[in-house]
N, C-alpha and C. Protein backbone atom coordinates (compact mmCIF):
# COMPACT_ATOMS: atom_id res chain seq x y z
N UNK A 1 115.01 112.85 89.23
CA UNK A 1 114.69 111.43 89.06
C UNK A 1 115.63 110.82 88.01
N UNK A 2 116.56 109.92 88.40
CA UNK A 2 117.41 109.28 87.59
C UNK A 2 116.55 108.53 86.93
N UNK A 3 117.33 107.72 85.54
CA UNK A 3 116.83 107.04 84.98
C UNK A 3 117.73 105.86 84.76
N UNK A 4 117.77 104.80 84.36
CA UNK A 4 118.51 103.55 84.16
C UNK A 4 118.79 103.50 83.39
N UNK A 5 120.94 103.05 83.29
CA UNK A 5 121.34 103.06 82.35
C UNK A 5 122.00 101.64 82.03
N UNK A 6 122.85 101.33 80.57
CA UNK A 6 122.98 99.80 80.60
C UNK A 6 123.50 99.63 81.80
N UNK A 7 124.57 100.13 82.22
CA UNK A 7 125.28 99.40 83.16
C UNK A 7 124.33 99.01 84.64
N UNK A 8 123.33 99.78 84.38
CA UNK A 8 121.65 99.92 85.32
C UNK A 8 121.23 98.52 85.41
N UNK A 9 121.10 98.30 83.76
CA UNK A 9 120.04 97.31 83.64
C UNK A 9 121.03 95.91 83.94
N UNK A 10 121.97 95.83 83.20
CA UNK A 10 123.00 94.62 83.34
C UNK A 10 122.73 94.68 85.13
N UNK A 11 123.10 95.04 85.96
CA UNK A 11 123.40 95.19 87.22
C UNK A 11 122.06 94.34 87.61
N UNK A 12 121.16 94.92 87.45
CA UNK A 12 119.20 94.58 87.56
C UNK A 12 119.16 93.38 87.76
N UNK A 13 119.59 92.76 86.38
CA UNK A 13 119.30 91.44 85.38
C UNK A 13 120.15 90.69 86.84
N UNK A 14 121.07 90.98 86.62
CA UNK A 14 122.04 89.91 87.59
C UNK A 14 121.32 89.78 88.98
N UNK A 15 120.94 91.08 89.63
CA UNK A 15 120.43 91.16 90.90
C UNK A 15 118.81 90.59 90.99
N UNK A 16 118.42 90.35 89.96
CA UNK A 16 116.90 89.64 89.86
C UNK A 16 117.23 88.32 89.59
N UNK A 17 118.29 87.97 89.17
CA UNK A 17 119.02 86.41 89.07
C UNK A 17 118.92 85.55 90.28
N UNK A 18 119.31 86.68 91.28
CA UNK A 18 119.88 85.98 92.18
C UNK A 18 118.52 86.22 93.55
N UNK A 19 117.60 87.05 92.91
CA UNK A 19 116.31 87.33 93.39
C UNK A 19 115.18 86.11 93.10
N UNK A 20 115.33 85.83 91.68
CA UNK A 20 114.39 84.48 91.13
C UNK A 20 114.73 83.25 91.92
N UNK A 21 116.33 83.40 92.27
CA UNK A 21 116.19 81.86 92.96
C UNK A 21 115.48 81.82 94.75
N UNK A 22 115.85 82.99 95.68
CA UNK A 22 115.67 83.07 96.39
C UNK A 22 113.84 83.18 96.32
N UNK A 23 113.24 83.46 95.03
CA UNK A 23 112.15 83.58 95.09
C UNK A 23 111.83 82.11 95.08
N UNK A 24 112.37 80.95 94.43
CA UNK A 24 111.69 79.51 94.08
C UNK A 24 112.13 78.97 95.31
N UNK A 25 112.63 79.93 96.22
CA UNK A 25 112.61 78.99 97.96
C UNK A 25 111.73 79.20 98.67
N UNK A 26 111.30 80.53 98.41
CA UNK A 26 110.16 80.89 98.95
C UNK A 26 108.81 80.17 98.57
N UNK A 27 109.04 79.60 97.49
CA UNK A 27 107.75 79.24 96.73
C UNK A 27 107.66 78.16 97.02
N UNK A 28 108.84 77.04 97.40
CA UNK A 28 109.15 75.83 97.93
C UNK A 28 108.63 75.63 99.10
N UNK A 29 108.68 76.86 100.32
CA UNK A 29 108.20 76.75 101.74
C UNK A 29 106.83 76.72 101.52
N UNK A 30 106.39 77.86 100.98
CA UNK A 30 105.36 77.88 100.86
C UNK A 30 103.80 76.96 100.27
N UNK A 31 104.63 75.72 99.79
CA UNK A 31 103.95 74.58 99.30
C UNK A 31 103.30 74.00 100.47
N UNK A 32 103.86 73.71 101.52
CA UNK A 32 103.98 72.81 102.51
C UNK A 32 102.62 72.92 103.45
N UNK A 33 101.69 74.50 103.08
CA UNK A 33 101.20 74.98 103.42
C UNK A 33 99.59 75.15 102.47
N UNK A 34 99.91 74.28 101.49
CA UNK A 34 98.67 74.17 100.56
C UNK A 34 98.22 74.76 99.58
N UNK A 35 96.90 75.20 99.42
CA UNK A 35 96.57 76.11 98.52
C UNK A 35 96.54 77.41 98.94
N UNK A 36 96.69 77.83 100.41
CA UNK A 36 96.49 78.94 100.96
C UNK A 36 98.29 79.56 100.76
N UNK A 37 98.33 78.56 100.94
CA UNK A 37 100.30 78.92 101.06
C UNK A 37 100.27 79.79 99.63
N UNK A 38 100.11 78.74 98.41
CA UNK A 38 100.01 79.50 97.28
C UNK A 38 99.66 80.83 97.37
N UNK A 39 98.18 80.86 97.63
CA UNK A 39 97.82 82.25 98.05
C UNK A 39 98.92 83.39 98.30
N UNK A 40 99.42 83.01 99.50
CA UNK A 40 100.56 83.67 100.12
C UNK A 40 101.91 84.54 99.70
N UNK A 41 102.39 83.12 98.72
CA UNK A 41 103.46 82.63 98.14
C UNK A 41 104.01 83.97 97.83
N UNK A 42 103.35 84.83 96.88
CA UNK A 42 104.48 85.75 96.91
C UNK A 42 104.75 87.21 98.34
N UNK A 43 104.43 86.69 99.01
CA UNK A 43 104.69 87.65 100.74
C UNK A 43 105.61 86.53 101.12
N UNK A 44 105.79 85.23 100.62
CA UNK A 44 106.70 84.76 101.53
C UNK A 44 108.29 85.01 100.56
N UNK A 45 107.99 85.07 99.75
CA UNK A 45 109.33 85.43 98.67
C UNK A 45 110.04 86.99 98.76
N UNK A 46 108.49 87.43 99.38
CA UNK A 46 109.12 89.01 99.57
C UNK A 46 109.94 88.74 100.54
N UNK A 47 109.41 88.38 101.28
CA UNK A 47 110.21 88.22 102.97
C UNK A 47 111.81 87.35 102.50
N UNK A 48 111.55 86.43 101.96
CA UNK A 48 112.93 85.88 101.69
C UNK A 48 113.97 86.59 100.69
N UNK A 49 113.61 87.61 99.91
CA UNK A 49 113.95 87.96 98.92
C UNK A 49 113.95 89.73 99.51
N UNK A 50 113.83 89.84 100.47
CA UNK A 50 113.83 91.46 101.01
C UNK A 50 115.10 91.88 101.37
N UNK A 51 116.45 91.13 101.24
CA UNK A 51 117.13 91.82 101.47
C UNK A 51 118.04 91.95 99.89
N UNK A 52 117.97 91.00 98.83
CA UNK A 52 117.99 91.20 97.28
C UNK A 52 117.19 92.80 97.12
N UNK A 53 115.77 93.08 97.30
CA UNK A 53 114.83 94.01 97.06
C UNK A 53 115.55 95.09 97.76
N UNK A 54 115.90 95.14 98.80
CA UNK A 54 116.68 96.46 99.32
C UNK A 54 118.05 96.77 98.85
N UNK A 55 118.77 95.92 98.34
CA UNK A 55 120.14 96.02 98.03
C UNK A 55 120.11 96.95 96.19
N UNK A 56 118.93 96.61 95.78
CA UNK A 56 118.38 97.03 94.37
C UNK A 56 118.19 98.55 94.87
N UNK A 57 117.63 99.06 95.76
CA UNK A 57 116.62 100.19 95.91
C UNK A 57 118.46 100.75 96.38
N UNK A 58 119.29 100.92 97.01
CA UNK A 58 120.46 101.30 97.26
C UNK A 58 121.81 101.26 96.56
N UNK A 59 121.61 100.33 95.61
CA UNK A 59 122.87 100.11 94.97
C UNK A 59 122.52 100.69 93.63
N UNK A 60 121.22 100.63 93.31
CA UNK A 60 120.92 101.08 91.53
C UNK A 60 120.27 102.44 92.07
N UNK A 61 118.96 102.59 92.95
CA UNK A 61 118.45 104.24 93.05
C UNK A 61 118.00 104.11 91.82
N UNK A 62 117.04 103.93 90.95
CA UNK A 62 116.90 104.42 89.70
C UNK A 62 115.39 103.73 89.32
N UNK A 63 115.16 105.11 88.59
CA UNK A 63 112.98 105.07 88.26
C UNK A 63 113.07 104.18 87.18
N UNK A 64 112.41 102.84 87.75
CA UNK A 64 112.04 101.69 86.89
C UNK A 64 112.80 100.56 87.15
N UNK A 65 113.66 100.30 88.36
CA UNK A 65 114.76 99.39 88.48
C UNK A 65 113.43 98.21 89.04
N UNK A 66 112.89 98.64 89.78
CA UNK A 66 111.60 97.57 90.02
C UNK A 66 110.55 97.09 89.16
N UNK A 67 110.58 97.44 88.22
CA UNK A 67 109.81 97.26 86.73
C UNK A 67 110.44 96.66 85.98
N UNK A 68 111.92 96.51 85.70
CA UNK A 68 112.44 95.80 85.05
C UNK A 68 112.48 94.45 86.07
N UNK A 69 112.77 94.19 86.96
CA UNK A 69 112.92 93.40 87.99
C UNK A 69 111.44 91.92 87.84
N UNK A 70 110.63 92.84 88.07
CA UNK A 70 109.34 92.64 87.44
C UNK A 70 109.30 92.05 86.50
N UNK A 71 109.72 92.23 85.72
CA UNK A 71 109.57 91.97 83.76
C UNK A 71 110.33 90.90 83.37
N UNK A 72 111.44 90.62 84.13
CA UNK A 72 112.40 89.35 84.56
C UNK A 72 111.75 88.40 84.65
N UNK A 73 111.29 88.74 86.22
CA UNK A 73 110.54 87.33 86.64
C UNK A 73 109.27 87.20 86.00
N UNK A 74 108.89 88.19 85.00
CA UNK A 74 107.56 87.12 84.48
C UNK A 74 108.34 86.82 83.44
N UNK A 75 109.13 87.24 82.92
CA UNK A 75 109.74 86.55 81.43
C UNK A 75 109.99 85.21 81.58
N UNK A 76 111.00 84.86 82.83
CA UNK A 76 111.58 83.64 83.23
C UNK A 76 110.17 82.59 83.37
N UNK A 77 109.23 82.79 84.28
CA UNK A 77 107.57 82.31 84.76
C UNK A 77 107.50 82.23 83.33
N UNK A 78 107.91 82.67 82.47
CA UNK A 78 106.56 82.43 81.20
C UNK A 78 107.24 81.26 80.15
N UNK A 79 108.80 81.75 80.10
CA UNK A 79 109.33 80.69 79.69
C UNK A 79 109.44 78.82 80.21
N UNK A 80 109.35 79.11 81.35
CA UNK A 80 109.12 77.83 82.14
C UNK A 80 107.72 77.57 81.90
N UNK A 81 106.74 78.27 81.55
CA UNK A 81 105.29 77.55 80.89
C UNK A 81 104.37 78.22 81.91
N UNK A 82 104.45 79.27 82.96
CA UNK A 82 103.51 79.42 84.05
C UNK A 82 103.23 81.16 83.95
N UNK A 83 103.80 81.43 82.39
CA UNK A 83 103.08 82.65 82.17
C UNK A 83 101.54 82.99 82.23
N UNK A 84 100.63 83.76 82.88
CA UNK A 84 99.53 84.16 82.83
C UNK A 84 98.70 85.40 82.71
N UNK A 85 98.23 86.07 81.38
CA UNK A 85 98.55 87.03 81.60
C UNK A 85 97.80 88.05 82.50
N UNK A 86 96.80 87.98 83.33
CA UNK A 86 96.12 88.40 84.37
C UNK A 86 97.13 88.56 85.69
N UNK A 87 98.03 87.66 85.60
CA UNK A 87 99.08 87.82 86.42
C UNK A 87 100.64 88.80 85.91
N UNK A 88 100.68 88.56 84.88
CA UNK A 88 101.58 89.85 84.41
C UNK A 88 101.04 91.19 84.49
N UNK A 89 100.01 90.97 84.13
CA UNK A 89 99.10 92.51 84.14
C UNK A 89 99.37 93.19 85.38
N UNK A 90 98.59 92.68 86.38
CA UNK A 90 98.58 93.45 88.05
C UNK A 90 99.87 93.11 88.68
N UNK A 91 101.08 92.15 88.26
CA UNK A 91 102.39 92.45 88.78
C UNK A 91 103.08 93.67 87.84
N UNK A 92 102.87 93.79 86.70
CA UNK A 92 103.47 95.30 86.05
C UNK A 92 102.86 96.15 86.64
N UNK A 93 101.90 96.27 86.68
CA UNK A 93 100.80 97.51 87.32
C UNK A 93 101.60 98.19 88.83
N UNK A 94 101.52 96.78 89.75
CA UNK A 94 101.85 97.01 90.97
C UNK A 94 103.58 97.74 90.75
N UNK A 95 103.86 97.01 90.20
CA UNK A 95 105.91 97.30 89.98
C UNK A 95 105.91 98.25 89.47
N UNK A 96 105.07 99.28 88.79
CA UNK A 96 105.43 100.69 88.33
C UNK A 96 104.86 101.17 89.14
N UNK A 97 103.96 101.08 90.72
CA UNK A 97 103.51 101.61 91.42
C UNK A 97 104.89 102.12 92.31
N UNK A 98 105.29 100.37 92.87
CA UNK A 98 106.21 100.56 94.06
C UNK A 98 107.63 101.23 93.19
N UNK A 99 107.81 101.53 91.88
CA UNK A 99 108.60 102.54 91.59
C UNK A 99 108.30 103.75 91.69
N UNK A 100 107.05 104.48 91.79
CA UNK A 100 106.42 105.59 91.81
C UNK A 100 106.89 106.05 93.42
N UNK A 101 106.67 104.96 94.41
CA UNK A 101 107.12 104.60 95.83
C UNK A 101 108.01 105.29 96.08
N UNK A 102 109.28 104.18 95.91
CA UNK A 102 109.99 104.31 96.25
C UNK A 102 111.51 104.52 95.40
N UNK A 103 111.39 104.54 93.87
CA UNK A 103 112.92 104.50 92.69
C UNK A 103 112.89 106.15 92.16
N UNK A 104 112.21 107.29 93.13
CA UNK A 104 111.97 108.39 92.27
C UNK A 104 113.48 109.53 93.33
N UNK A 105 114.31 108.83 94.15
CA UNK A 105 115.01 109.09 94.87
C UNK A 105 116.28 108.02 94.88
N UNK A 106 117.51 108.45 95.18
CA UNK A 106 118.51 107.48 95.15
C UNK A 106 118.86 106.28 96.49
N UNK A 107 118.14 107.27 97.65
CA UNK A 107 118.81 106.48 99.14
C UNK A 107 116.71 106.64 99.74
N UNK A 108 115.51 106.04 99.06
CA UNK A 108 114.66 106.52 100.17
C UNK A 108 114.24 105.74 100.96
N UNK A 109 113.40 106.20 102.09
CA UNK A 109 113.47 105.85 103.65
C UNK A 109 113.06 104.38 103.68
N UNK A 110 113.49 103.81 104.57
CA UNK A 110 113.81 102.71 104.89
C UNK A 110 112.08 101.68 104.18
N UNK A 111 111.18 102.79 105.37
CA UNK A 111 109.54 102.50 105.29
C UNK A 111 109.19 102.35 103.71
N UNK A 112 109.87 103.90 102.71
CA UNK A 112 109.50 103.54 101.60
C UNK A 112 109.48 102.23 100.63
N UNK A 113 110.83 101.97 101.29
CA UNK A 113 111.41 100.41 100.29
C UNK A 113 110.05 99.41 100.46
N UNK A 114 110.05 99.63 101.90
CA UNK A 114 109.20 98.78 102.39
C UNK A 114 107.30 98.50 101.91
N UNK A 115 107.56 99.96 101.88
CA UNK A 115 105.74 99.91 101.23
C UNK A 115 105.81 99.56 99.75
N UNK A 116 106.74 100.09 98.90
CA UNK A 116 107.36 99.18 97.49
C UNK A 116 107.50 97.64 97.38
N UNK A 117 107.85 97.47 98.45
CA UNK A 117 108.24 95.84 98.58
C UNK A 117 106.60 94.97 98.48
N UNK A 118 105.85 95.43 99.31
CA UNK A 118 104.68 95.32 99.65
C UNK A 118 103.72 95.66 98.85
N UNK A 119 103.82 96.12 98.12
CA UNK A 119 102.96 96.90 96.72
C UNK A 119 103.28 95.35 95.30
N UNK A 120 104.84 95.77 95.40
CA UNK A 120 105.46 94.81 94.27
C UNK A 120 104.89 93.59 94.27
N UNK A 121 105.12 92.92 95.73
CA UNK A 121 104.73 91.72 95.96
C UNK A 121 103.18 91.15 95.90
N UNK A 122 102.31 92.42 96.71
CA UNK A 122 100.98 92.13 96.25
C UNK A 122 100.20 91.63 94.59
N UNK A 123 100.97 92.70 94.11
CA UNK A 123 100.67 92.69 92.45
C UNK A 123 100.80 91.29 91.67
N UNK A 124 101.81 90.53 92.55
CA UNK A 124 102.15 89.18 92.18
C UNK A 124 100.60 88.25 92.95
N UNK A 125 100.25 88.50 94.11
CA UNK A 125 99.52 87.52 94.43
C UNK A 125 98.24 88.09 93.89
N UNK A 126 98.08 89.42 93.34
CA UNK A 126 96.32 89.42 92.91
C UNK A 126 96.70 88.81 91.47
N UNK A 127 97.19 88.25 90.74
CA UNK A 127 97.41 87.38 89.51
C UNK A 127 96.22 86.71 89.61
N UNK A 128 95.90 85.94 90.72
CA UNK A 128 95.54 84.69 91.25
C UNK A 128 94.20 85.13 91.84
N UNK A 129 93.91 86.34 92.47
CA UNK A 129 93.16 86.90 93.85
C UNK A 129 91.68 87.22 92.37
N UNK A 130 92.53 88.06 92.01
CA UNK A 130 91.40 88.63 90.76
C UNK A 130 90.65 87.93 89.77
N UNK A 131 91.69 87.04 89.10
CA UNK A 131 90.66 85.72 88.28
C UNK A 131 89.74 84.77 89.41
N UNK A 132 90.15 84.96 90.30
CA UNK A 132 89.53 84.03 90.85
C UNK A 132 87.74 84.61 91.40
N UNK A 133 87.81 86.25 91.25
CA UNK A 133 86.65 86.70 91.84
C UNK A 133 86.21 86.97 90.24
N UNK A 134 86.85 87.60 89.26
CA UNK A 134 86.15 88.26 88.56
C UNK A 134 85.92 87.42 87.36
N UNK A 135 86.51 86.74 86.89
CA UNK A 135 86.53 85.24 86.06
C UNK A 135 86.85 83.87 86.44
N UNK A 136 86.12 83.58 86.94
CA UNK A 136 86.91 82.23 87.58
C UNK A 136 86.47 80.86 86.61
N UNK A 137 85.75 81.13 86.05
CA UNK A 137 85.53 79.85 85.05
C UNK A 137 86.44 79.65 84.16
N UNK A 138 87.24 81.01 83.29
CA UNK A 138 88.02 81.18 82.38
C UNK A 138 89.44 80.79 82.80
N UNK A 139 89.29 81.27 84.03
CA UNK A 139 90.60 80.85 85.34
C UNK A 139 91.02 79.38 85.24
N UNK A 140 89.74 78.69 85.74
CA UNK A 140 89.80 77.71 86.14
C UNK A 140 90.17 76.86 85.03
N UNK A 141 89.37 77.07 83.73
CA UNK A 141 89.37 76.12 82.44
C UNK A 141 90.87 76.32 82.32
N UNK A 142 91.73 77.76 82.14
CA UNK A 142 92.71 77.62 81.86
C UNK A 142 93.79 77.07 82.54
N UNK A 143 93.49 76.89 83.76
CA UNK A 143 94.79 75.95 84.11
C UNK A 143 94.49 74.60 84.14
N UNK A 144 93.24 74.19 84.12
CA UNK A 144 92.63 72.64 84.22
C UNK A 144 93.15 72.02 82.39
N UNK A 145 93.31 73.15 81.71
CA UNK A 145 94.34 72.58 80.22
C UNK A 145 95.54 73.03 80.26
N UNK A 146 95.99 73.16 81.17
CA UNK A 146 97.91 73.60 81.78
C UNK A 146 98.44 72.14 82.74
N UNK A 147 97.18 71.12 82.85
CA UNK A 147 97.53 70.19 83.69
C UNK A 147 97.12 70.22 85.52
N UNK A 148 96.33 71.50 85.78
CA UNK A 148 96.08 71.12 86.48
C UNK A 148 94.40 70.62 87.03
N UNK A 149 93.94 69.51 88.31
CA UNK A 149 93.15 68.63 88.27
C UNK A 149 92.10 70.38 88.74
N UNK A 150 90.89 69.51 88.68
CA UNK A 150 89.78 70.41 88.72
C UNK A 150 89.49 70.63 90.01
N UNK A 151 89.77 69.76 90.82
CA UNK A 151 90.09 70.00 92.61
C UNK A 151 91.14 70.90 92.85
N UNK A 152 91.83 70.75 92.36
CA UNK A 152 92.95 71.81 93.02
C UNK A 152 93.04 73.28 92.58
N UNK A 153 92.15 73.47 91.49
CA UNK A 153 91.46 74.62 91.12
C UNK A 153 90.77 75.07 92.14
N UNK A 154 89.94 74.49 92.57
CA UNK A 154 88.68 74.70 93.32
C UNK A 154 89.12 74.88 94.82
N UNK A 155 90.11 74.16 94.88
CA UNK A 155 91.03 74.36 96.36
C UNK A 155 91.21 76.17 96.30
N UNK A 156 92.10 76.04 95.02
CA UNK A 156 92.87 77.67 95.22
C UNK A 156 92.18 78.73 94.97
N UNK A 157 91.13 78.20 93.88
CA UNK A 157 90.06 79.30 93.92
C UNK A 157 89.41 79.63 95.62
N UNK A 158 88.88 78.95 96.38
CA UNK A 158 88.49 79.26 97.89
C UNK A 158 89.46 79.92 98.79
N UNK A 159 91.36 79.62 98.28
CA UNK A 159 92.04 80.71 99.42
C UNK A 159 92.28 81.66 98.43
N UNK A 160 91.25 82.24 97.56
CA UNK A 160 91.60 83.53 96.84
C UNK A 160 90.38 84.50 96.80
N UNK A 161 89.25 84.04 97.31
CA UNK A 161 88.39 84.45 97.16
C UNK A 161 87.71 84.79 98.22
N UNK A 162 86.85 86.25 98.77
CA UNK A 162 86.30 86.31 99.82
C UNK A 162 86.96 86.75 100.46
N UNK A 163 86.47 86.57 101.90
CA UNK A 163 88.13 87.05 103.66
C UNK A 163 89.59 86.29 103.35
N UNK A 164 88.84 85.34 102.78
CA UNK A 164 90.41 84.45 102.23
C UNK A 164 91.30 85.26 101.12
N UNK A 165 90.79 85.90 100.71
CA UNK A 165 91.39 86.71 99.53
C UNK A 165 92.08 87.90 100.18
N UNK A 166 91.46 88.50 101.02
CA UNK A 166 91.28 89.68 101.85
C UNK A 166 92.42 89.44 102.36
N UNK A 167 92.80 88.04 103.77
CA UNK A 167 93.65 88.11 104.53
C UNK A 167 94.75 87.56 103.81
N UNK A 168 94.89 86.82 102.62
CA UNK A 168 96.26 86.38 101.77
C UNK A 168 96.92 88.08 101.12
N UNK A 169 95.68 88.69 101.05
CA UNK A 169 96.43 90.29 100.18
C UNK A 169 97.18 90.98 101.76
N UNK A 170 96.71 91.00 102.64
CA UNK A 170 97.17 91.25 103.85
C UNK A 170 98.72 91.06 104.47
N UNK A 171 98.30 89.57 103.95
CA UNK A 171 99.49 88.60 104.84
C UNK A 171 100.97 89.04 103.71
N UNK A 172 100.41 88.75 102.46
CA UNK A 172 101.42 89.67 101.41
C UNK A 172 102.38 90.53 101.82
N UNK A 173 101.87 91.60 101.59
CA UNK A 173 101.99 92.67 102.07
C UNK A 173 102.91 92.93 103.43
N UNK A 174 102.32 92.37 104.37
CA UNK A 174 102.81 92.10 105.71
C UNK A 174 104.29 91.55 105.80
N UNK A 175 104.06 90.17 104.91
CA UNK A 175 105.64 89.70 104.77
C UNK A 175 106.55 90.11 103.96
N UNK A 176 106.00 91.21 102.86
CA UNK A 176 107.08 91.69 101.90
C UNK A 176 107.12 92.92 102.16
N UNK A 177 106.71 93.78 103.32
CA UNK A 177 107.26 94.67 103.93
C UNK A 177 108.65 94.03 105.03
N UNK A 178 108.12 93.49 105.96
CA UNK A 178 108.89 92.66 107.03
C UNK A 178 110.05 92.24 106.38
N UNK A 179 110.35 91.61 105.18
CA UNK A 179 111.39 91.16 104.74
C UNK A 179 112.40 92.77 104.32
N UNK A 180 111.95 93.93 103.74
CA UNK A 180 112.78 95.15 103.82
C UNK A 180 113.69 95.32 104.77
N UNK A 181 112.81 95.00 106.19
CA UNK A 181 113.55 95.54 107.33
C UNK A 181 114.53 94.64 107.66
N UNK A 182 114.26 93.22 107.67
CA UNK A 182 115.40 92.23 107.44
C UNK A 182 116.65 92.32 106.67
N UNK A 183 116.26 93.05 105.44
CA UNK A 183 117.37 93.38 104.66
C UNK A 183 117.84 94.23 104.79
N UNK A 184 117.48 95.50 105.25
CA UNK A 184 118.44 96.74 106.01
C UNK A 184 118.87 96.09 107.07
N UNK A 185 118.19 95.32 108.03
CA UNK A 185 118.99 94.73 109.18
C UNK A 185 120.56 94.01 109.01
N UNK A 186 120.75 93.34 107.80
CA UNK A 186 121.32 92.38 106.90
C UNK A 186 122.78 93.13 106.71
N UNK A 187 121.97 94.31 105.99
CA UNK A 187 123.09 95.26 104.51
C UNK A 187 123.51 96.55 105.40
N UNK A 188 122.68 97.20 106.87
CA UNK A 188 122.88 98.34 106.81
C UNK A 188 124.64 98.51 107.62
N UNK A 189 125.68 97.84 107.82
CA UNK A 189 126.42 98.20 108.11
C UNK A 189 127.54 97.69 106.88
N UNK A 190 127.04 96.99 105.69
CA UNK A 190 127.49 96.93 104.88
C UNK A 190 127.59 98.43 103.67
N UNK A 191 126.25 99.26 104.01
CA UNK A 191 126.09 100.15 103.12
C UNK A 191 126.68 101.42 103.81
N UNK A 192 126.51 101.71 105.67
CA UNK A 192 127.22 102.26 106.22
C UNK A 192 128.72 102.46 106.12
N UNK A 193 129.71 101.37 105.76
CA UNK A 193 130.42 101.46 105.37
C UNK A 193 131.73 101.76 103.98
N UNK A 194 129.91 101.78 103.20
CA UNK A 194 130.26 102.40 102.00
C UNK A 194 130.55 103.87 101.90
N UNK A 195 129.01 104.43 102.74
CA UNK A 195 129.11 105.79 102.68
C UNK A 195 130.32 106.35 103.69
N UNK A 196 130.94 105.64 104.64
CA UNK A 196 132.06 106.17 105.09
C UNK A 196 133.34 106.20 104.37
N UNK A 197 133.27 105.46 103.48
CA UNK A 197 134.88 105.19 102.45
C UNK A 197 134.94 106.13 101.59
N UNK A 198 133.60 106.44 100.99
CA UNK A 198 133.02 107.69 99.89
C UNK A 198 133.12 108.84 100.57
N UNK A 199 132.59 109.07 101.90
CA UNK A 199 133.52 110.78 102.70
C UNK A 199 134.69 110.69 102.80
């Protein structure tokens, strides 16, 4: 099991750069679609952002490259004011999972990236899934003094909670696997041609 080195992490930083933006497009589509979209939001970033997520798992190979990745985008989220920490919590949690996954090998299987992708991404939407079942008053107060109205709490609290909770952790999942295979679809004759220059 490799471990990450600067030239690791510099590499990371840049490749989660260019991951955060493709993530605020995802987050953009996903408006259009309400409070449930929110819900969603991070399965649709996986999906848009799955071929960034696979290019990481092949070009770095290394235990924790998804944890730092992780640690990025909540740094950036927190600096912009939308740090939370119920939501940092279960996205670190999840991101040292889908490294457990899939960063404990340099090249692994395609599926692995994929169930990593899907792990990572979930961890981002129970931020939202979990306050909303297990504290939701504390939830709610706290973003209703972040600016937002007490309806639209109450909106997002209902697509987080219940079957609604159930099928947004689902749909997650679903799209930030799906986006892996997009990105091997994308990269794999780009990476094919690596390993032929290297024999």
């Amino acid at each position: 099991m490799k471990m990450l080195k600067i030239k690791d992490v510099v590499m990371v930083a840049l490749l989660t750069a260019l991951y955060f933006v493709a993530y605020m497009v995802g987050s953009g589509v996903s408006m259009v679609f309400g409070p449930f979209g929110h819900a969603i939001s991070p399965g649709l970033c996986g999906f848009f952002t799955g071929v960034v997520f696979y290019f990481v798992s092949r070009k770095i190979g290394k235990f924790l490259q998804f944890s730092l990745m992780q640690a990025i985008v909540m740094i950036l989220f927190s600096i912009m004011g939308a740090g939370y920490l119920p939501w940092i919590i279960t996205s670190m949690i999840c991101a040292i999972i889908a490294d457990l996954i899939a960063s404990r090998e340099s090249k692994p299987a395609v599926w692995k990236v994929a169930v990593a992708s899907g792990v990572f991404h979930v961890g981002q939407a129970l931020g939202a899934i979990i306050p909303s079942i297990f504290f939701m008053e504390s939830y709610k107060a706290d973003w209703v003094s972040r600016g937002q109205t007490p309806e639209h709490m109450d909106e997002m609290i209902a697509a987080t909670t219940g079957a609604m909770g159930v099928i947004a952790t689902v749909i997650v999942f679903a799209l930030a696997f799906a986006g892996i295979y997009l990105g091997h679809l994308i990269l794999r004759k780009h990476f094919e041609k690596k390993e032929a220059q290297a024999a």
